[in-house]
PDB file of N, CA and C in Angstrom:
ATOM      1  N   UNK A   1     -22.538  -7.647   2.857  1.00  0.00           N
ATOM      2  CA  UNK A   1     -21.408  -7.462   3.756  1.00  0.00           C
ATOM      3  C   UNK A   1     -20.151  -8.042   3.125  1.00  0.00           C
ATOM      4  N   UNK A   2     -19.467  -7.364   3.059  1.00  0.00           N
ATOM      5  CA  UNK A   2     -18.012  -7.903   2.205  1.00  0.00           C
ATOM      6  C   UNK A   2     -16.949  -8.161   3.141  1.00  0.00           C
ATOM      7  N   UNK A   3     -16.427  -9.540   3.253  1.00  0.00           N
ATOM      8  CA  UNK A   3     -15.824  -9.803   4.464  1.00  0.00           C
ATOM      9  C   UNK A   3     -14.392  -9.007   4.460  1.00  0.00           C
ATOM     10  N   UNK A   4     -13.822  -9.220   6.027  1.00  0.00           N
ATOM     11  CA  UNK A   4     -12.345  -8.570   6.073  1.00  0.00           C
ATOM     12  C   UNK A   4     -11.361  -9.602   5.702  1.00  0.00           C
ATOM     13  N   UNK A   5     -10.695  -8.546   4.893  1.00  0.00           N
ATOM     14  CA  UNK A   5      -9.292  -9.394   4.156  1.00  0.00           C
ATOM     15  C   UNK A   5      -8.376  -9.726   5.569  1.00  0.00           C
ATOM     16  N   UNK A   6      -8.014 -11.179   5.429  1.00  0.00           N
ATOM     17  CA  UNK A   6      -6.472 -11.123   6.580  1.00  0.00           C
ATOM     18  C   UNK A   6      -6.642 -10.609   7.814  1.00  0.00           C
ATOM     19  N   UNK A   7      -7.848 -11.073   8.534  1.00  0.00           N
ATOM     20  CA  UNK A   7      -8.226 -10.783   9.851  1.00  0.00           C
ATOM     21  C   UNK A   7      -6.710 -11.169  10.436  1.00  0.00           C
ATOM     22  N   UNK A   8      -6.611 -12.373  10.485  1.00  0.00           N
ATOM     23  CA  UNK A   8      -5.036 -12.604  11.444  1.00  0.00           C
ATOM     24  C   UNK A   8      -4.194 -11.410  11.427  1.00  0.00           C
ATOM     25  N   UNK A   9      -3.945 -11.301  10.158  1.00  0.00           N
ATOM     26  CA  UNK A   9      -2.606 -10.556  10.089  1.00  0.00           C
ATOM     27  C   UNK A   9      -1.325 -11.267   9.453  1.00  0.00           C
ATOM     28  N   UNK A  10      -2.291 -12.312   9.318  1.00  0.00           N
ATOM     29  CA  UNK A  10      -0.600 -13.134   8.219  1.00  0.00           C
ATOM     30  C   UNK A  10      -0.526 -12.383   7.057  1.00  0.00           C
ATOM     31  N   UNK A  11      -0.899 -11.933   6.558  1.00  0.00           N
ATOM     32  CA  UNK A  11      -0.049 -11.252   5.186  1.00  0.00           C
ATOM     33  C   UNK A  11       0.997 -10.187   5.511  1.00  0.00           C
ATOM     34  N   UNK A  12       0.233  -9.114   6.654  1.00  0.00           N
ATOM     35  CA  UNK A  12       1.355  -8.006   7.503  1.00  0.00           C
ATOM     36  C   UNK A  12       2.855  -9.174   7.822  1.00  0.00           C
ATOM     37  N   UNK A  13       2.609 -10.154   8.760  1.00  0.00           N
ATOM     38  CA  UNK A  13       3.643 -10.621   9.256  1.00  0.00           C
ATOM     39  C   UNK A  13       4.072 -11.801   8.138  1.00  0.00           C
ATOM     40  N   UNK A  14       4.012 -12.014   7.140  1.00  0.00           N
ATOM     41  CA  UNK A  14       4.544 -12.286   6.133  1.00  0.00           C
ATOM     42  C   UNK A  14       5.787 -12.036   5.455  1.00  0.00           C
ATOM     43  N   UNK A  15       5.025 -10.463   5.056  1.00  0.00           N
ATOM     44  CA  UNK A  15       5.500  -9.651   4.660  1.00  0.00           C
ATOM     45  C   UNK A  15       6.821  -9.205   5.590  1.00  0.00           C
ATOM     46  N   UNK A  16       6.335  -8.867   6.579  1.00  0.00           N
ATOM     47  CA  UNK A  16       7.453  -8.389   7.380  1.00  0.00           C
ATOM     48  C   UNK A  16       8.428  -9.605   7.531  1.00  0.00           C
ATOM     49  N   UNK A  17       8.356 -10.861   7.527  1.00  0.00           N
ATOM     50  CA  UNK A  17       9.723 -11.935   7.628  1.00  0.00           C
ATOM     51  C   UNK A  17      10.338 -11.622   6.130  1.00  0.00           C
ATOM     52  N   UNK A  18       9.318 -11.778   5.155  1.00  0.00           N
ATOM     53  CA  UNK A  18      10.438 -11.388   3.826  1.00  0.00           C
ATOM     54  C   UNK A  18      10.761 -10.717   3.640  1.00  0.00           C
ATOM     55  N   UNK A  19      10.337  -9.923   3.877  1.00  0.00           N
ATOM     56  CA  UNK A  19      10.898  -8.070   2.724  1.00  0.00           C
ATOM     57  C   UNK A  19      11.761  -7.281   3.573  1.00  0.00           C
ATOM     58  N   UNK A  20      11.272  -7.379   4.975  1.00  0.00           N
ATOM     59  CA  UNK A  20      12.067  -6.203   6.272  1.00  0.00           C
ATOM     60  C   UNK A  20      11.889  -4.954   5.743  1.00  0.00           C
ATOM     61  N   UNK A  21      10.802  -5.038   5.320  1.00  0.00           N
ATOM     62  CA  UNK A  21      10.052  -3.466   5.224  1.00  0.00           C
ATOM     63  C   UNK A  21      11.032  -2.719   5.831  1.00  0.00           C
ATOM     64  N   UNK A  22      11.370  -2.643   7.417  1.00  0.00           N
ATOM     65  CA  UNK A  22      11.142  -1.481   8.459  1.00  0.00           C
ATOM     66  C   UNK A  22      12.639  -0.220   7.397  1.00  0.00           C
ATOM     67  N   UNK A  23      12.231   1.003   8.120  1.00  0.00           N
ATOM     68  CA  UNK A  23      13.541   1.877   6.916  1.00  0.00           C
ATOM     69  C   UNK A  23      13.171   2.063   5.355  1.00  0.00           C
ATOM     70  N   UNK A  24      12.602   0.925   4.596  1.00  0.00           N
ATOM     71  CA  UNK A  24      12.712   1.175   3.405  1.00  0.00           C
ATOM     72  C   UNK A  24      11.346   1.504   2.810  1.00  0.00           C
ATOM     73  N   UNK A  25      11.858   1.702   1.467  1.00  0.00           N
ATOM     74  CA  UNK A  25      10.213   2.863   0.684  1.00  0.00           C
ATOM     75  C   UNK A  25       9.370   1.779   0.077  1.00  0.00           C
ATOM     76  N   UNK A  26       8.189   1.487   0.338  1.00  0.00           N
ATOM     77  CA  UNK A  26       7.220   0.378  -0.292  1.00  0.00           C
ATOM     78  C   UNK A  26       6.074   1.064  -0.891  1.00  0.00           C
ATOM     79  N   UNK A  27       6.123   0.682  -2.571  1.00  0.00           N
ATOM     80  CA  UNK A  27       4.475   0.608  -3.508  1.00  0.00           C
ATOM     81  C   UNK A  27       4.189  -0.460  -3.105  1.00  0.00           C
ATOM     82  N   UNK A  28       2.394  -0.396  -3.135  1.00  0.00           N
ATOM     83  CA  UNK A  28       1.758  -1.009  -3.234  1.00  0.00           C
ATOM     84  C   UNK A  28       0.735  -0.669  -4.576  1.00  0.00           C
ATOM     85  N   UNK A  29       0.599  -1.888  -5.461  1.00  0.00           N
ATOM     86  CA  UNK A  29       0.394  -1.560  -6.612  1.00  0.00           C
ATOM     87  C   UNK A  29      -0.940  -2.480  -7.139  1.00  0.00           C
ATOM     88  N   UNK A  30      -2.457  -1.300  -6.807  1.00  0.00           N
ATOM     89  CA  UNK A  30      -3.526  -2.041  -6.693  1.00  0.00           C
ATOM     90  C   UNK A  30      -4.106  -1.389  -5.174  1.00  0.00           C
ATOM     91  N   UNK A  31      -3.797  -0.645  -4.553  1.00  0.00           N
ATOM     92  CA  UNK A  31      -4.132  -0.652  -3.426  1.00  0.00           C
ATOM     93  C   UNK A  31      -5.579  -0.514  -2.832  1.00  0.00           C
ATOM     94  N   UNK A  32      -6.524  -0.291  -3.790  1.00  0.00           N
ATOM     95  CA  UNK A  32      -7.925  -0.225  -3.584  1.00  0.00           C
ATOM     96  C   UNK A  32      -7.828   0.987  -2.696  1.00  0.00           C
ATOM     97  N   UNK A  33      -9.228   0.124  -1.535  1.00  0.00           N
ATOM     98  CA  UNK A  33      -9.406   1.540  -0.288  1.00  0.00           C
ATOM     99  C   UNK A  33      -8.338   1.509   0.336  1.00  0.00           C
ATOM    100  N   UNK A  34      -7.028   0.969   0.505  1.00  0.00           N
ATOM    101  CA  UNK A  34      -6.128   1.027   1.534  1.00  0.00           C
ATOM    102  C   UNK A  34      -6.188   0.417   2.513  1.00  0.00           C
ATOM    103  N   UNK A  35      -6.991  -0.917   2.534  1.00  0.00           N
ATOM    104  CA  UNK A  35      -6.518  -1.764   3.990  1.00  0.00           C
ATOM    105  C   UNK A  35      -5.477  -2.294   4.327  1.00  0.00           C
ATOM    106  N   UNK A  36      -5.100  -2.907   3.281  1.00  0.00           N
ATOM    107  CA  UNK A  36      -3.418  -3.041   3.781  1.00  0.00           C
ATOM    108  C   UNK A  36      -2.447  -1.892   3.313  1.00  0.00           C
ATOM    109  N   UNK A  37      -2.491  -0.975   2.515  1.00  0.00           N
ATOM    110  CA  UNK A  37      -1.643   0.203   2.665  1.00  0.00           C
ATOM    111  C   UNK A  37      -1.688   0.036   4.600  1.00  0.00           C
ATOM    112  N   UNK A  38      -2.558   0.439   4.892  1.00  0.00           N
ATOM    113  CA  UNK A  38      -2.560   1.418   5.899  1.00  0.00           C
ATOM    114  C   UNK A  38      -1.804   0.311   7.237  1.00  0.00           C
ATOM    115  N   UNK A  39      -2.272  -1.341   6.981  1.00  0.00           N
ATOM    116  CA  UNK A  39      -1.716  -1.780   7.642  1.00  0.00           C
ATOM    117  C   UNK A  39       0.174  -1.648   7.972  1.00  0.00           C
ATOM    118  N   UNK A  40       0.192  -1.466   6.491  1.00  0.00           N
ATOM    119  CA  UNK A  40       1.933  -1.536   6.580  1.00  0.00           C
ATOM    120  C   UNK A  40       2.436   0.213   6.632  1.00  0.00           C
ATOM    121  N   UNK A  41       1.886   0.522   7.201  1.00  0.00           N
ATOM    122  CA  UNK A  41       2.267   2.190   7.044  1.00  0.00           C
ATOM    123  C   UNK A  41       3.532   2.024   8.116  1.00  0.00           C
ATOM    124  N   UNK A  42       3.055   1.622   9.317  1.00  0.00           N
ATOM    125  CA  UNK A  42       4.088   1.725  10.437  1.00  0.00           C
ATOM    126  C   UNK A  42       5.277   1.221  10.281  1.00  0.00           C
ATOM    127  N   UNK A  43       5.805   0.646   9.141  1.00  0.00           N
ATOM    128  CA  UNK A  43       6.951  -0.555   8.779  1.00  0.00           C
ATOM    129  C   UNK A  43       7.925   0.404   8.213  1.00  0.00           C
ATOM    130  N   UNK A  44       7.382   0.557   6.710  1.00  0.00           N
ATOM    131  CA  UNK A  44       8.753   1.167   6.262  1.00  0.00           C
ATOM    132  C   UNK A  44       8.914   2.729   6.358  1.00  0.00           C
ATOM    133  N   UNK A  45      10.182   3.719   5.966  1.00  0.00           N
ATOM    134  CA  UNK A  45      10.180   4.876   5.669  1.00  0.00           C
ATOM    135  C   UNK A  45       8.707   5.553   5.071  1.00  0.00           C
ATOM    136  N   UNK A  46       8.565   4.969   4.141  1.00  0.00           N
ATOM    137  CA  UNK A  46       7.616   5.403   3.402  1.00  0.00           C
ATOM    138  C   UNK A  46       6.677   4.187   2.400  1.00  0.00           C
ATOM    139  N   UNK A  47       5.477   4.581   2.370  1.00  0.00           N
ATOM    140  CA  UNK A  47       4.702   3.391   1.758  1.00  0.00           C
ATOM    141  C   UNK A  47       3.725   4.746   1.046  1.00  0.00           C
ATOM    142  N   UNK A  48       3.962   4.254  -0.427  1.00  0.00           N
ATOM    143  CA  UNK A  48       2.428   4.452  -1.441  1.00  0.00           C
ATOM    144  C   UNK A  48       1.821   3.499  -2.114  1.00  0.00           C
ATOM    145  N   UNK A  49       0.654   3.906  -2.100  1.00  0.00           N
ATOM    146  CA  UNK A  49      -0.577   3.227  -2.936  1.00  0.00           C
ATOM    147  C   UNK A  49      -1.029   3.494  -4.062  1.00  0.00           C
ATOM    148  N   UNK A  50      -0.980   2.991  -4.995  1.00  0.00           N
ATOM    149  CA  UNK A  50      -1.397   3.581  -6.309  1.00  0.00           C
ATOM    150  C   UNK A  50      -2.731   2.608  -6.649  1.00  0.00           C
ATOM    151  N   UNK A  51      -3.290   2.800  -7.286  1.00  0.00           N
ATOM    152  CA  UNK A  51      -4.768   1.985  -8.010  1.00  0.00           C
ATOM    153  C   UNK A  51      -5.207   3.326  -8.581  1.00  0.00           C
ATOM    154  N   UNK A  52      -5.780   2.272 -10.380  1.00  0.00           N
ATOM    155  CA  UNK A  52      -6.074   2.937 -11.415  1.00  0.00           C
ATOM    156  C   UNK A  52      -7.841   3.650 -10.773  1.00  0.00           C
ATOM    157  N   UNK A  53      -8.262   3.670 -10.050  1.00  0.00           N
ATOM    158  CA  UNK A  53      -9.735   3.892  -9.898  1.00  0.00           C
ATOM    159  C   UNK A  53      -9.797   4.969  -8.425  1.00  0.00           C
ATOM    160  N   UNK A  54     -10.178   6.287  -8.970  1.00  0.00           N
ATOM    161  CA  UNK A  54     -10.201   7.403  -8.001  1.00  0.00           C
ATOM    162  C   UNK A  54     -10.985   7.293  -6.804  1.00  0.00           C
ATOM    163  N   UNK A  55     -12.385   6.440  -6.541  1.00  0.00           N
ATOM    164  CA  UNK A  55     -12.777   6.154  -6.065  1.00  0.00           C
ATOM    165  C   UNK A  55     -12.464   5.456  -4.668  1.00  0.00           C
ATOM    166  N   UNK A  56     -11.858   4.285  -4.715  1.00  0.00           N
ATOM    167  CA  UNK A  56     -11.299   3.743  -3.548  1.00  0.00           C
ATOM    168  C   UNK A  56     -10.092   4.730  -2.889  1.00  0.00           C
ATOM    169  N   UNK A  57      -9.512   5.431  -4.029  1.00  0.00           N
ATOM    170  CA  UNK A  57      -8.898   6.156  -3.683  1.00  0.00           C
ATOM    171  C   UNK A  57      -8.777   7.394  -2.264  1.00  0.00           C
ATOM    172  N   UNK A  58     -10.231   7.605  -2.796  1.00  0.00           N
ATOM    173  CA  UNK A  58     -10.659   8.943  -1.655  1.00  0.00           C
ATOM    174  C   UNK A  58     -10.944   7.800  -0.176  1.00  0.00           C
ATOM    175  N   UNK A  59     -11.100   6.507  -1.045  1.00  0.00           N
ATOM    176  CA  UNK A  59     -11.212   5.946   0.454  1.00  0.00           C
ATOM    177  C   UNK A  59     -10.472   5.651   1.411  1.00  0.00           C
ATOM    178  N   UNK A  60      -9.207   5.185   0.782  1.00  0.00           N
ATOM    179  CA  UNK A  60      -7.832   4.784   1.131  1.00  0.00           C
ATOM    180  C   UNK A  60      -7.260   5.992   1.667  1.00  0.00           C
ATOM    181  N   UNK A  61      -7.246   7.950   1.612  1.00  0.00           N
ATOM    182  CA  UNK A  61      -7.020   8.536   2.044  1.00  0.00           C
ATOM    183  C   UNK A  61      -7.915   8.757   3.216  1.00  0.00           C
ATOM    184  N   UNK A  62      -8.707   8.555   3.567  1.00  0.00           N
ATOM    185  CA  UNK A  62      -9.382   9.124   4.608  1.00  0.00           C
ATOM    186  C   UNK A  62      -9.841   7.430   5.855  1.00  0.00           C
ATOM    187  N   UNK A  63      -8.989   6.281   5.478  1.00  0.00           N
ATOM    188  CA  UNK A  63      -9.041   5.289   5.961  1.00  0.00           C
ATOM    189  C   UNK A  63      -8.270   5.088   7.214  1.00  0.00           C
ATOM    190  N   UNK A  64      -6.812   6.079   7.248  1.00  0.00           N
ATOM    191  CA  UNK A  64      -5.816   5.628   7.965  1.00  0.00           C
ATOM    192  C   UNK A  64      -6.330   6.549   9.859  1.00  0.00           C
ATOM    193  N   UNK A  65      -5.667   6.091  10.487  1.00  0.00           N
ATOM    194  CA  UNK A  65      -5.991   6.434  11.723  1.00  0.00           C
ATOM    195  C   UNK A  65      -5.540   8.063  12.103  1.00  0.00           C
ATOM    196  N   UNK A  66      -4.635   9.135  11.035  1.00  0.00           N
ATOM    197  CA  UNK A  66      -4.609  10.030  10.961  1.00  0.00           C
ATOM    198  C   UNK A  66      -3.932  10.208   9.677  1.00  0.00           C
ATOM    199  N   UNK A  67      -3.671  11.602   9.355  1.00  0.00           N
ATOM    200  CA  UNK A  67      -2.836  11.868   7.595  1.00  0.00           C
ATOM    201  C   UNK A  67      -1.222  11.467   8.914  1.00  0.00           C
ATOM    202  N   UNK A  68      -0.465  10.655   7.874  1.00  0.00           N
ATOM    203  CA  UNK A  68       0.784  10.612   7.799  1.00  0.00           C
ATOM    204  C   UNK A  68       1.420  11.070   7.051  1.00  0.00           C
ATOM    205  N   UNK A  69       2.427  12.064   6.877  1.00  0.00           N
ATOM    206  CA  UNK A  69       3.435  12.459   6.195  1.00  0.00           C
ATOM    207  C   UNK A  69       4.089  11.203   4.984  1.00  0.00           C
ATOM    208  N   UNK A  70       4.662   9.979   5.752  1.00  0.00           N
ATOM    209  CA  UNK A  70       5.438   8.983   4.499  1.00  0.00           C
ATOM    210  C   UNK A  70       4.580   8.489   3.766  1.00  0.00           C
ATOM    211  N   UNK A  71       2.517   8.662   4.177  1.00  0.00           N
ATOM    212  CA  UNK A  71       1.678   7.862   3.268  1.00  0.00           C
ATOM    213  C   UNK A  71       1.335   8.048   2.188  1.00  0.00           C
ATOM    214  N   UNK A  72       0.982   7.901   1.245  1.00  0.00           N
ATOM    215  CA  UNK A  72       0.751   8.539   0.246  1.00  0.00           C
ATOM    216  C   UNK A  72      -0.013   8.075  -0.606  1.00  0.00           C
ATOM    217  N   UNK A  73      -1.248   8.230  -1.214  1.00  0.00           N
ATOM    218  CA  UNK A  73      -2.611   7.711  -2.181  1.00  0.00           C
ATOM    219  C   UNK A  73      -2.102   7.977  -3.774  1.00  0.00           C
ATOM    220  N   UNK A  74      -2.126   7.610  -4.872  1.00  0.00           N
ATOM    221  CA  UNK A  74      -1.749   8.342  -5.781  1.00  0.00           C
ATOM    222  C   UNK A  74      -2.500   7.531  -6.883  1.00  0.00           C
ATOM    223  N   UNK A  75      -3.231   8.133  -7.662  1.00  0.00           N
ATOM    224  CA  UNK A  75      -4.517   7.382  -8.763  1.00  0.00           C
ATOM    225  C   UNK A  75      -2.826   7.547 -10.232  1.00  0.00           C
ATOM    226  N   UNK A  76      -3.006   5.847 -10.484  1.00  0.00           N
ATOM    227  CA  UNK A  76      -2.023   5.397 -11.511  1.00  0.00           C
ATOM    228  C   UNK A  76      -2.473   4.255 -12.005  1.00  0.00           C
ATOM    229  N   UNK A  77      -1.353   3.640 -12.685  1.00  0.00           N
ATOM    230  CA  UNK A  77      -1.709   2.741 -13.351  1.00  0.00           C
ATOM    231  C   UNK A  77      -0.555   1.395 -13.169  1.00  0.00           C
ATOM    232  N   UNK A  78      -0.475   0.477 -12.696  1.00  0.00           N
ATOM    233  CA  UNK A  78       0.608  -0.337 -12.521  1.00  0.00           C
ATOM    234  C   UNK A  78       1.708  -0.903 -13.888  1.00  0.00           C
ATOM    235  N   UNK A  79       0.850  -0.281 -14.994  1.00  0.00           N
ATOM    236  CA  UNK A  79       1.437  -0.601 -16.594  1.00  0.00           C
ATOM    237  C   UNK A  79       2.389   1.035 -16.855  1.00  0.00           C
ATOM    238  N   UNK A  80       2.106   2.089 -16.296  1.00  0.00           N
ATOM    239  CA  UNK A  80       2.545   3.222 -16.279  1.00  0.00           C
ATOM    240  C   UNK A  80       3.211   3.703 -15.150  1.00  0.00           C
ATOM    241  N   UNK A  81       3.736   3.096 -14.677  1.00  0.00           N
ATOM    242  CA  UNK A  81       4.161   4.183 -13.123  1.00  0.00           C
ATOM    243  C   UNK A  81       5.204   5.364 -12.908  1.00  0.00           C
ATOM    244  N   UNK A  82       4.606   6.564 -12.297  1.00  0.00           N
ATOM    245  CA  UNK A  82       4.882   7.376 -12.391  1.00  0.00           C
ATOM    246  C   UNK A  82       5.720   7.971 -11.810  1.00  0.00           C
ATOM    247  N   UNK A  83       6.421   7.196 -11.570  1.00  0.00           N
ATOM    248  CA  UNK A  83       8.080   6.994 -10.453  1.00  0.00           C
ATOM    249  C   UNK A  83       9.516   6.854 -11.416  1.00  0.00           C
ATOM    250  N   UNK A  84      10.304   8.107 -11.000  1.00  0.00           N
ATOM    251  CA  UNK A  84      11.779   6.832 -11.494  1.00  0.00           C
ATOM    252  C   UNK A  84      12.051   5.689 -11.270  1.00  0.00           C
ATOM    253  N   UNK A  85      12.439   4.819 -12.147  1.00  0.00           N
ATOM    254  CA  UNK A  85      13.248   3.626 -11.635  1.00  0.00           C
ATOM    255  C   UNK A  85      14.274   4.341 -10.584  1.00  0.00           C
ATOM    256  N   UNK A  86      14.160   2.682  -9.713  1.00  0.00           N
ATOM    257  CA  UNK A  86      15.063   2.922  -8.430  1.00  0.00           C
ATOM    258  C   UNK A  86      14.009   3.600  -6.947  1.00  0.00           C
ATOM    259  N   UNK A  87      13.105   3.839  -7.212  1.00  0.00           N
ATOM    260  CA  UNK A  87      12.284   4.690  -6.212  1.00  0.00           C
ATOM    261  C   UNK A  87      11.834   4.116  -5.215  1.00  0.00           C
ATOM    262  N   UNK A  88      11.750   3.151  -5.245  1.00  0.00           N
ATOM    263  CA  UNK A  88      11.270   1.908  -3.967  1.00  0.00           C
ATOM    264  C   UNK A  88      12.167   0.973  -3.522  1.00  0.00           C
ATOM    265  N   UNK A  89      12.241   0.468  -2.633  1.00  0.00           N
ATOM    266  CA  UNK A  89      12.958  -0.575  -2.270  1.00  0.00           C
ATOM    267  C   UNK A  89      11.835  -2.150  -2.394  1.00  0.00           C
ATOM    268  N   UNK A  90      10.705  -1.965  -2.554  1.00  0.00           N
ATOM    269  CA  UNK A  90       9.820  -2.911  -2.322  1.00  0.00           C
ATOM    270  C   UNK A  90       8.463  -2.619  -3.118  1.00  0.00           C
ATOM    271  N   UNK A  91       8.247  -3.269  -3.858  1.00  0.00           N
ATOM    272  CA  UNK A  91       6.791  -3.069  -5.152  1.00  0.00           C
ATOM    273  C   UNK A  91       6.137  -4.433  -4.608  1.00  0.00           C
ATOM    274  N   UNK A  92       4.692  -4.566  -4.096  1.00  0.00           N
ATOM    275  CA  UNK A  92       3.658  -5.436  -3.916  1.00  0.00           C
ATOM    276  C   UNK A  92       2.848  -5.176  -4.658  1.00  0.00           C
ATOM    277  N   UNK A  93       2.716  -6.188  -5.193  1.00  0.00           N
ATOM    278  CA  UNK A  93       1.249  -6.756  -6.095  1.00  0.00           C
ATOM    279  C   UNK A  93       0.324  -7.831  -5.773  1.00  0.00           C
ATOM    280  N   UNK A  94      -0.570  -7.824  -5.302  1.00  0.00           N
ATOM    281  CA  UNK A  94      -1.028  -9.135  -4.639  1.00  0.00           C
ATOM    282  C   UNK A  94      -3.104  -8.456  -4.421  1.00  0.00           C
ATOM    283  N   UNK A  95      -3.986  -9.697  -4.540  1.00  0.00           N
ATOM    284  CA  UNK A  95      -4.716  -9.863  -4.471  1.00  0.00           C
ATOM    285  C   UNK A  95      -5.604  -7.957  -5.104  1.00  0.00           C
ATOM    286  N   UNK A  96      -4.777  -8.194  -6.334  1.00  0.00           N
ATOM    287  CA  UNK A  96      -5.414  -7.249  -6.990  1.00  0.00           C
ATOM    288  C   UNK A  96      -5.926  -7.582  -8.246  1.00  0.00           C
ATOM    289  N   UNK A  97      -7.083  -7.252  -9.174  1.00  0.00           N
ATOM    290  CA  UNK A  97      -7.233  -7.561 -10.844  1.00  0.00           C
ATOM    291  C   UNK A  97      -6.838  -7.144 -11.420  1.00  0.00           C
TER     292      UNK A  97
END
């Protein structure tokens, strides 16, 4: 049994005192299956997930409580990203290898 990350919710409300997500475009870089993608979906304009491994991937798409339009899964690499500069307002990296 692999426990749940951030039962409270302090990292969501963390996040939300520093960054003020709400309006703006957030990577998440590492995102595995998407548990916290999906937590912060409701915050900004738009939030993607990238992680190098297709796998969690399919998980992280089919994790969220319906398809959202601003969400977005995308198999990358955090050494390569496949974005213009300027494309986010907010890049997270955290409790990833």
């Amino acid at each position: 049994m692999n426990p749940r990350r951030d039962p409270e919710g302090a990292e969501l409300s963390h996040l939300a005192a520093a960054c003020q997500p709400a309006g703006r475009d957030l990577l998440e870089i590492g995102c595995g299956a998407g548990t916290l993608t999906w937590q912060y979906a409701g915050l900004p304009r738009k939030v993607v997930g990238i992680d190098p491994a297709a796998a969690p991937l399919r998980q992280a798409k089919g994790a969220g409580p319906a398809p959202l339009p601003h969400v977005a899964f995308i198999q990358a690499k955090g050494e390569a990203l496949p974005f213009p500069a300027h494309t986010f307002d907010i890049v997270l990296f955290a409790s990833s290898l």
